[in-house]
N, C-alpha and C. Protein backbone atom coordinates (compact mmCIF):
# COMPACT_ATOMS: atom_id res chain seq x y z
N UNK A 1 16.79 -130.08 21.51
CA UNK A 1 16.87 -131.03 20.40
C UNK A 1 17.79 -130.48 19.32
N UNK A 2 19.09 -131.36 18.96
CA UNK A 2 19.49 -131.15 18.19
C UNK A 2 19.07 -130.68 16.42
N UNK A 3 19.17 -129.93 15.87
CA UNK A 3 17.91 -129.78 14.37
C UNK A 3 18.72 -130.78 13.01
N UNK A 4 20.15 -130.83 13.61
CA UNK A 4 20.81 -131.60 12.03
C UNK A 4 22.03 -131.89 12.35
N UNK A 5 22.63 -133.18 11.84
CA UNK A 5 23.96 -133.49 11.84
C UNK A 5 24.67 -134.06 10.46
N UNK A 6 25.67 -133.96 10.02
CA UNK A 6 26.46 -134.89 9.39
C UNK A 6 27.33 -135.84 9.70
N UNK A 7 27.26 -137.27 9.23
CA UNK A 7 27.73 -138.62 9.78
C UNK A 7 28.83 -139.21 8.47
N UNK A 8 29.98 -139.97 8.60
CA UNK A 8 30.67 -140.52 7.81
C UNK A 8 30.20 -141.42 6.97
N UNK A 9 30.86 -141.88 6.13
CA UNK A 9 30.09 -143.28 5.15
C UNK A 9 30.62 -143.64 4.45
N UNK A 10 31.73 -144.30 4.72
CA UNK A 10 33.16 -144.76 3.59
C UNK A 10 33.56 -143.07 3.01
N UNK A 11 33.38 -143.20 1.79
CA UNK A 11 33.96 -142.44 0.85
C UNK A 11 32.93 -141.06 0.81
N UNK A 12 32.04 -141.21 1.44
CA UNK A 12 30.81 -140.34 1.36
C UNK A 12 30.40 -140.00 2.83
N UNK A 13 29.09 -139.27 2.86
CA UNK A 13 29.21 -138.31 3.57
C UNK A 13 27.09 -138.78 3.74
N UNK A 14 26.85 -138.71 5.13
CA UNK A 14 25.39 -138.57 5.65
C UNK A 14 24.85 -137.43 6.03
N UNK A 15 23.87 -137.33 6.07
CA UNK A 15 23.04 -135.54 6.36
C UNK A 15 21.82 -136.47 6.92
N UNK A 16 21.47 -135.84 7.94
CA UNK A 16 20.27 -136.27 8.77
C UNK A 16 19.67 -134.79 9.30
N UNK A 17 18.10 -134.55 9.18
CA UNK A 17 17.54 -133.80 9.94
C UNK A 17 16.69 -133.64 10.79
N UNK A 18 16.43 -133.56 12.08
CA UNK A 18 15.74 -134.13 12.83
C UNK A 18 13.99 -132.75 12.84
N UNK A 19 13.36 -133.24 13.06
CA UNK A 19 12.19 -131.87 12.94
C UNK A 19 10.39 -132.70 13.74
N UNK A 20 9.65 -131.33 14.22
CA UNK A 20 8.63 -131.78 15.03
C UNK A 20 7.58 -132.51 14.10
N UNK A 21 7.78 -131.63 12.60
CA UNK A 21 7.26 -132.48 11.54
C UNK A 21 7.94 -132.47 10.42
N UNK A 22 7.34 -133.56 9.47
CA UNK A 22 8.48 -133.53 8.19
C UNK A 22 8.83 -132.39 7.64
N UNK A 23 8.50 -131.69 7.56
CA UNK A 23 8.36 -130.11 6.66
C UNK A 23 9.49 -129.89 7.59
N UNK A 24 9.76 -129.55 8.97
CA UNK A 24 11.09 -129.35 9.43
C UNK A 24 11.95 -129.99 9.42
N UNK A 25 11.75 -131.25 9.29
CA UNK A 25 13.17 -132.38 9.49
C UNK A 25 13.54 -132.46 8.27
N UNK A 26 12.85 -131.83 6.89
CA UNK A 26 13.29 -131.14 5.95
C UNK A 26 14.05 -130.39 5.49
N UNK A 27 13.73 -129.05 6.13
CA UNK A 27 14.29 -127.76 6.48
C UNK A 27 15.59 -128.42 7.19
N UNK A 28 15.45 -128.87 8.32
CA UNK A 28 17.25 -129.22 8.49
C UNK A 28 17.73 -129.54 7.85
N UNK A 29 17.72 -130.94 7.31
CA UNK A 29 17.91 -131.57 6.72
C UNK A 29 19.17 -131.25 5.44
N UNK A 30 18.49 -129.95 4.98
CA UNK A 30 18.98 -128.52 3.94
C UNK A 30 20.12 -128.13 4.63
N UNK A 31 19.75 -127.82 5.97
CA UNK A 31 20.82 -126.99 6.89
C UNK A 31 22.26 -128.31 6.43
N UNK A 32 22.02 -129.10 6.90
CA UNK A 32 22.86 -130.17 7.27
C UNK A 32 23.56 -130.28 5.95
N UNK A 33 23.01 -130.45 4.55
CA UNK A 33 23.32 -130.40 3.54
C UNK A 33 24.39 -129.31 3.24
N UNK A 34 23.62 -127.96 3.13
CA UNK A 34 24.46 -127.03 3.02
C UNK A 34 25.95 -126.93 3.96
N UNK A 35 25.55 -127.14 5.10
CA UNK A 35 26.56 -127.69 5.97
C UNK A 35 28.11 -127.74 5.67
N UNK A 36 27.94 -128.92 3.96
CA UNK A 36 29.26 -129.65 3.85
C UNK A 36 29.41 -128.57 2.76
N UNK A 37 29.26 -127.67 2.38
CA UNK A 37 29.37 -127.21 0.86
C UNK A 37 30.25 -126.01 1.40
N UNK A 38 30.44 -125.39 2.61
CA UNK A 38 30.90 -124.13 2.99
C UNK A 38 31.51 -125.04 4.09
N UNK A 39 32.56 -123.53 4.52
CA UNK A 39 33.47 -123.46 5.69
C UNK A 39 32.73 -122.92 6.90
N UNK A 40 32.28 -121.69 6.44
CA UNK A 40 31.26 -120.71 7.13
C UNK A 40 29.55 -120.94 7.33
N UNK A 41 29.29 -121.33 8.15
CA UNK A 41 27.65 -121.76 8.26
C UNK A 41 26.95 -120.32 8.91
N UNK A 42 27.86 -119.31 9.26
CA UNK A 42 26.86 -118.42 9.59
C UNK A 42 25.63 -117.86 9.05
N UNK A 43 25.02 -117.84 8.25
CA UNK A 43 24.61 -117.39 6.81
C UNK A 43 22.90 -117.98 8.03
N UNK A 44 22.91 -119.13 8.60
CA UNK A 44 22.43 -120.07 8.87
C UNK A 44 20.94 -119.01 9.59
N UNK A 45 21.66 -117.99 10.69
CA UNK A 45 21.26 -117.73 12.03
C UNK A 45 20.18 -116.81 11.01
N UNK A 46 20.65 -116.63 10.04
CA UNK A 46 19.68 -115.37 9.15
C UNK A 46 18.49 -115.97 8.50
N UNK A 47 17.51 -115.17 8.17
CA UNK A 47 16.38 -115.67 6.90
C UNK A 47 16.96 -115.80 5.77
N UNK A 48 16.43 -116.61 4.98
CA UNK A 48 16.64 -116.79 3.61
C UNK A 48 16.73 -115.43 2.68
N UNK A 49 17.74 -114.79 1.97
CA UNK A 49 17.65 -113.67 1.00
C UNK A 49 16.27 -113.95 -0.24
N UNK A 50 16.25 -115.09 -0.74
CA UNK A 50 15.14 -115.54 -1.71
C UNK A 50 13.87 -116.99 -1.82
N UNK A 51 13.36 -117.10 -2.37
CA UNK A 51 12.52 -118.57 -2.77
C UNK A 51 12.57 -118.77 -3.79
N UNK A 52 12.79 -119.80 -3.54
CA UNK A 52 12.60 -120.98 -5.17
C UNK A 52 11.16 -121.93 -4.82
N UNK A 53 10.34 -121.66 -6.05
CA UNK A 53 9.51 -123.01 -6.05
C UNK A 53 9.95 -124.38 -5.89
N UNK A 54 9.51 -125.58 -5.14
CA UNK A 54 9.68 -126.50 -5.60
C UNK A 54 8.70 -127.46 -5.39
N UNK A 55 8.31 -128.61 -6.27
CA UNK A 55 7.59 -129.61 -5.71
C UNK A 55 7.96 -130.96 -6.66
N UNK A 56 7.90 -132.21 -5.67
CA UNK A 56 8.24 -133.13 -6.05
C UNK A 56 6.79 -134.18 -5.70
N UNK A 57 7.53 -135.95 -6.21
CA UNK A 57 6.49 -136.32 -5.63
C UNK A 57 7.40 -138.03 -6.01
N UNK A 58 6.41 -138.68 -5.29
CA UNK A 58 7.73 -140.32 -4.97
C UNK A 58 6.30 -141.39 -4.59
N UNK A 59 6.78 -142.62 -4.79
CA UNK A 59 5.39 -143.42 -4.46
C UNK A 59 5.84 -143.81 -3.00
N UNK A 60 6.83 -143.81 -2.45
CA UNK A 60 7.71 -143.60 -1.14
C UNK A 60 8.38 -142.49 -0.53
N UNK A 61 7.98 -142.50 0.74
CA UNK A 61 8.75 -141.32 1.46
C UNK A 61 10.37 -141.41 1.21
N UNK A 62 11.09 -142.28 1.15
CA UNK A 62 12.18 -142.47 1.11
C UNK A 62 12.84 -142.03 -0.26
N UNK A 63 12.30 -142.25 -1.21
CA UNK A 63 12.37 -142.09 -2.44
C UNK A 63 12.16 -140.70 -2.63
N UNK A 64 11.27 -139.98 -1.94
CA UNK A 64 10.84 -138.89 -1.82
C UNK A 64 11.90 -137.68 -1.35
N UNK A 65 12.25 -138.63 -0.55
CA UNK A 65 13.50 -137.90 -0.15
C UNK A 65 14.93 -137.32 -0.63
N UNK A 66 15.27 -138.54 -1.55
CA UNK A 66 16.32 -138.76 -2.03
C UNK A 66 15.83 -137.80 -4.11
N UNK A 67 14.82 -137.60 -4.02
CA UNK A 67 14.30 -136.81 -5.26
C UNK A 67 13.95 -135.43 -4.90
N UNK A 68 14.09 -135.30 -3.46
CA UNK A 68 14.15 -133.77 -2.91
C UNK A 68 15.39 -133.07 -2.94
N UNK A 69 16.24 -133.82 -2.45
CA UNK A 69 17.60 -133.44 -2.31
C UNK A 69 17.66 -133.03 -3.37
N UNK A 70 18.06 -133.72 -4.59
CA UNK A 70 18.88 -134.04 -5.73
C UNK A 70 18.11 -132.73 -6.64
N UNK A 71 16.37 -132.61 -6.34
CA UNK A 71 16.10 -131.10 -7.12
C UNK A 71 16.49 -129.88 -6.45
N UNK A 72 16.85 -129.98 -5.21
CA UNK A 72 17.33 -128.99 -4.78
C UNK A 72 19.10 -128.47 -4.68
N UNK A 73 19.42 -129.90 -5.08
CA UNK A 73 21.21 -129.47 -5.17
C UNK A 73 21.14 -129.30 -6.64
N UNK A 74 19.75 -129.25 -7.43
CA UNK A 74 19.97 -128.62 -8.86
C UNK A 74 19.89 -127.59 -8.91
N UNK A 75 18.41 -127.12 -8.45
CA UNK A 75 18.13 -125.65 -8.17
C UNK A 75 19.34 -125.13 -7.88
N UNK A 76 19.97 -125.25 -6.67
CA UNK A 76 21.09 -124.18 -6.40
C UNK A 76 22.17 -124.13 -7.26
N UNK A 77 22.61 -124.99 -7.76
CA UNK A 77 24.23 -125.46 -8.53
C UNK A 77 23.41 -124.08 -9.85
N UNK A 78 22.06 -124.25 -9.98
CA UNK A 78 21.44 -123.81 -11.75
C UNK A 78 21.74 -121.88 -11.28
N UNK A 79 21.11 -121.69 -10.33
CA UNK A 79 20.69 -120.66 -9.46
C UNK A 79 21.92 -119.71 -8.63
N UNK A 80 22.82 -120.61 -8.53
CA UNK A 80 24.44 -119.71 -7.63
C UNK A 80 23.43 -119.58 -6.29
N UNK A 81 23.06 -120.73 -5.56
CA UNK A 81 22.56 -120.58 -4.26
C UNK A 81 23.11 -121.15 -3.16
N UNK A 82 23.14 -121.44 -2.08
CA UNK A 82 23.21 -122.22 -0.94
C UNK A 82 21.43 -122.26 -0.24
N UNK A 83 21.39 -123.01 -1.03
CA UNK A 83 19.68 -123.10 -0.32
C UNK A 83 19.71 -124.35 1.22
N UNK A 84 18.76 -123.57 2.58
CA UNK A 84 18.97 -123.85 3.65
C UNK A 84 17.47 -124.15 4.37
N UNK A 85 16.67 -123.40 3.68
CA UNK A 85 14.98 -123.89 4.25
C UNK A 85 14.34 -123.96 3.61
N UNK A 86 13.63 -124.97 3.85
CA UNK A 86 11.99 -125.23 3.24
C UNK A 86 10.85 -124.93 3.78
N UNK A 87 9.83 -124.33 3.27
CA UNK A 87 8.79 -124.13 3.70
C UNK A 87 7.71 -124.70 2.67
N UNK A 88 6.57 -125.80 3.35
CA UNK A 88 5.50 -125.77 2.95
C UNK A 88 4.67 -126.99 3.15
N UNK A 89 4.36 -128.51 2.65
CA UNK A 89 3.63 -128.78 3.11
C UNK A 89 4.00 -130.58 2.08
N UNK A 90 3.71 -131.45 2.82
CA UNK A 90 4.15 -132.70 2.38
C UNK A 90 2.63 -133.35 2.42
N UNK A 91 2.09 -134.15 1.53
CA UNK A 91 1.11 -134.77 1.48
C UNK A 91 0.84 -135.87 1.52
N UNK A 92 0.59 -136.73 2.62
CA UNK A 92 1.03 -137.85 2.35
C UNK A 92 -0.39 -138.91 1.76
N UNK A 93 -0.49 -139.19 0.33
CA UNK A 93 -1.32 -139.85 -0.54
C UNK A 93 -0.41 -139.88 -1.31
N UNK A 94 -1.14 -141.31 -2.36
CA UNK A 94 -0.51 -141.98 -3.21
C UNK A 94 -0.03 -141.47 -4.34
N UNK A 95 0.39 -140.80 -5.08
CA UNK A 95 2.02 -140.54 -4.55
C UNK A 95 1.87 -139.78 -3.11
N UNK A 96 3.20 -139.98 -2.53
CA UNK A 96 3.68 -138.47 -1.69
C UNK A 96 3.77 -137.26 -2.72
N UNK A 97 3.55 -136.07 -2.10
CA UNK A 97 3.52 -134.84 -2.62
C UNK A 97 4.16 -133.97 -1.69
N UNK A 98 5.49 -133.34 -2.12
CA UNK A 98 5.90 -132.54 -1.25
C UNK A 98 5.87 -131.15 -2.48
N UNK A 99 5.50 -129.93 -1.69
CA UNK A 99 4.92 -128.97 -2.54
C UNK A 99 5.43 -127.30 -1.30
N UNK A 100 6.21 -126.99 -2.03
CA UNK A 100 6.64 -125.48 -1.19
C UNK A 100 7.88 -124.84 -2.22
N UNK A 101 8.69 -124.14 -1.12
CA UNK A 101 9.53 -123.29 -1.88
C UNK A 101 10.73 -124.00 -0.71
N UNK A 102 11.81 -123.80 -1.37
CA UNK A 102 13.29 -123.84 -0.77
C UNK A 102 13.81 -122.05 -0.56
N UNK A 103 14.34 -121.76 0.57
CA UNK A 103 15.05 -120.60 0.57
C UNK A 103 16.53 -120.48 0.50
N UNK A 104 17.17 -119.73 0.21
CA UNK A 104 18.80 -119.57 0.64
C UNK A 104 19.46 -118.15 0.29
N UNK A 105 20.64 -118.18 0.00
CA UNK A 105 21.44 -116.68 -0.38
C UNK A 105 22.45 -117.10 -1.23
N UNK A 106 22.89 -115.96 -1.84
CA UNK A 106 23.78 -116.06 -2.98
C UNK A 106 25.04 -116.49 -2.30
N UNK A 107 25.38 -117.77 -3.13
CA UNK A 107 26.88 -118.54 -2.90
C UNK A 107 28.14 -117.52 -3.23
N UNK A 108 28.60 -117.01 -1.67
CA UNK A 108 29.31 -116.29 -1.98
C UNK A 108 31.03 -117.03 -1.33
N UNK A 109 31.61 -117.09 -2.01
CA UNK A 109 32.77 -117.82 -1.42
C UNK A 109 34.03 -116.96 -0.95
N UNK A 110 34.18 -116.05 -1.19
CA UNK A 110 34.72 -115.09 -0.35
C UNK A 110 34.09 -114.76 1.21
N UNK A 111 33.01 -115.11 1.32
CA UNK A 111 32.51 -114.60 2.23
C UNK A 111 32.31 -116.12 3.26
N UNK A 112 31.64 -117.51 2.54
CA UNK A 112 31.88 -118.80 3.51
C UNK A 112 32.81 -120.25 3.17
N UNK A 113 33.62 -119.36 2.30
CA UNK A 113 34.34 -120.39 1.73
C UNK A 113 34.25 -121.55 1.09
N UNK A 114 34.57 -122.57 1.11
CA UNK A 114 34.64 -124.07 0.04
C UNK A 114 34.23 -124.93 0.76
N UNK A 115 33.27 -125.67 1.31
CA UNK A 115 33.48 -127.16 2.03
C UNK A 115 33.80 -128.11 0.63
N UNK A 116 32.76 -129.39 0.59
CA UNK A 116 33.30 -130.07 -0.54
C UNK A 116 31.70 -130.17 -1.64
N UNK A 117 32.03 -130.56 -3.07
CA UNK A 117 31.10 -130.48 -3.99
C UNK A 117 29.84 -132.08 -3.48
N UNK A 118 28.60 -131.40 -3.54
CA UNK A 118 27.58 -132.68 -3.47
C UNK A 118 27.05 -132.70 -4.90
N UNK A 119 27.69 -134.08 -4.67
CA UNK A 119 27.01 -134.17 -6.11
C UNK A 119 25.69 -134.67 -6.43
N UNK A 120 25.38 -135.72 -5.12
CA UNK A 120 23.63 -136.21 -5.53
C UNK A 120 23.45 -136.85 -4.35
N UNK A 121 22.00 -137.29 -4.00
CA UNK A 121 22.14 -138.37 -3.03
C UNK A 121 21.47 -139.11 -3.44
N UNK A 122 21.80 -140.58 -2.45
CA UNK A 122 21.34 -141.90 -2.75
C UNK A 122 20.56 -142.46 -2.15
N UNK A 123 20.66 -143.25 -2.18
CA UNK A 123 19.65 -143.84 -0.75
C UNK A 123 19.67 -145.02 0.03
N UNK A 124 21.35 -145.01 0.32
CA UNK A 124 21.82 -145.56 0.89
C UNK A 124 21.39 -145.14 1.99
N UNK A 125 21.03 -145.67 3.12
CA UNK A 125 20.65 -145.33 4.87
C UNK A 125 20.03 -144.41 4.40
N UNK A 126 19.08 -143.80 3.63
CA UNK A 126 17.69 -143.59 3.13
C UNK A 126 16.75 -143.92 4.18
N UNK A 127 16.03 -142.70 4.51
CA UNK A 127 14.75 -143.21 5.53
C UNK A 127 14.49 -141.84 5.87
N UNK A 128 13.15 -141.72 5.92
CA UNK A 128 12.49 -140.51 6.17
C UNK A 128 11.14 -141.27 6.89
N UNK A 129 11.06 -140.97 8.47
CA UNK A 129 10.35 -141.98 9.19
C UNK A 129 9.80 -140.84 10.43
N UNK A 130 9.02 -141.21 11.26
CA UNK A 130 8.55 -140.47 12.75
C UNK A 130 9.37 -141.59 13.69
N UNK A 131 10.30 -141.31 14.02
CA UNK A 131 10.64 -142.27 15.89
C UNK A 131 10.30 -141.41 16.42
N UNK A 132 9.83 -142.02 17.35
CA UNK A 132 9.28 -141.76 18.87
C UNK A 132 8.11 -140.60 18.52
N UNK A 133 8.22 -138.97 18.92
CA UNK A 133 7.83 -138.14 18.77
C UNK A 133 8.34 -136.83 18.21
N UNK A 134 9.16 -137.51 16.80
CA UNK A 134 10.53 -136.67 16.12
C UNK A 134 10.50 -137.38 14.63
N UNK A 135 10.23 -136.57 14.06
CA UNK A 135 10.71 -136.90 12.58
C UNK A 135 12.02 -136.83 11.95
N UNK A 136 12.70 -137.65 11.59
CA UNK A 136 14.35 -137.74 10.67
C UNK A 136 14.07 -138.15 9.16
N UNK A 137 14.93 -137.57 8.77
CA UNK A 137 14.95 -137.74 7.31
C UNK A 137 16.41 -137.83 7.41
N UNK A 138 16.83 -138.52 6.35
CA UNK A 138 18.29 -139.31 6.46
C UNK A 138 18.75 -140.04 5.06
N UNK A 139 19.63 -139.36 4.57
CA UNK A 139 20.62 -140.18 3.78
C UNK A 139 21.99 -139.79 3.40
N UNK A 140 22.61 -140.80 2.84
CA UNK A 140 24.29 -140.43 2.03
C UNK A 140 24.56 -139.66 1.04
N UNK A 141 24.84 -138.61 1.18
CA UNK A 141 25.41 -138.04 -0.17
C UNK A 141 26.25 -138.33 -0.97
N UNK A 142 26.59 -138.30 -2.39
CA UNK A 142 27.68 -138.56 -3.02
C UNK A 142 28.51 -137.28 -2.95
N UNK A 143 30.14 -137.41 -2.53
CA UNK A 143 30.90 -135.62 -2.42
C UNK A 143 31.81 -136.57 -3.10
């Protein structure tokens, strides 16, 4: 099983992560993200150098989603990170509650170079759903 891809979108750019549960299709999800920001994805095959807290919360998974991203392309931009995994635990009651830490390593650009700047995502093709026996989380970024 593939864990993450990036897809076209006019002027913008899709990140999808596929995972056995949300908490991983999460974690890709990150991968996939980080993805477009560097040249070099090796960084990938390694553990995270640090954690960041994070927790959010959405009256929709979808929404949920698109308010995960966007604290986590803060965290890092605030932080000098490339953050790539999540670990911890999604709750699903009224609100959703997603509650863990993000990991990554210091944005070093000598070392994986430039992909392009994300600036937020939307929620355009937005969806964070179970098909079949696979969880995806999915949306457009603004670059």
């Amino acid at each position: 099983m593939r864990e993450f891809e990036t897809f076209e979108h006019g002027a913008d750019v899709g990140v999808r992560g596929f995972g056995e549960t949300p908490e991983e299709a999460l974690s890709n999800l990150l991968k996939a993200l980080t993805s477009l920001m560097v040249e070099k994805t090796s960084f990938m095959d390694e553990p995270p150098q640090s954690y960041i807290p994070i927790e959010v919360e959405a009256d929709f998974l979808d929404e949920l989603l698109v308010v995960f991203i966007n604290k986590v392309l803060s965290i890092a931009s605030i932080e000098g990170l490339l953050l790539y995994e999540f670990r911890g635990h999604l709750e699903e009651s009224t609100p959703f509650l997603l509650k863990g830490e993000v990991g990554g390593i210091p944005f070093d650009s000598e070392k994986y170079g430039y992909g392009v700047e994300v600036k937020g995502a939307t929620f355009t093709m937005a969806k964070f759903e179970k098909i079949k026996d696979k969880y995806v989380a999915q949306c457009v970024v603004d670059v």
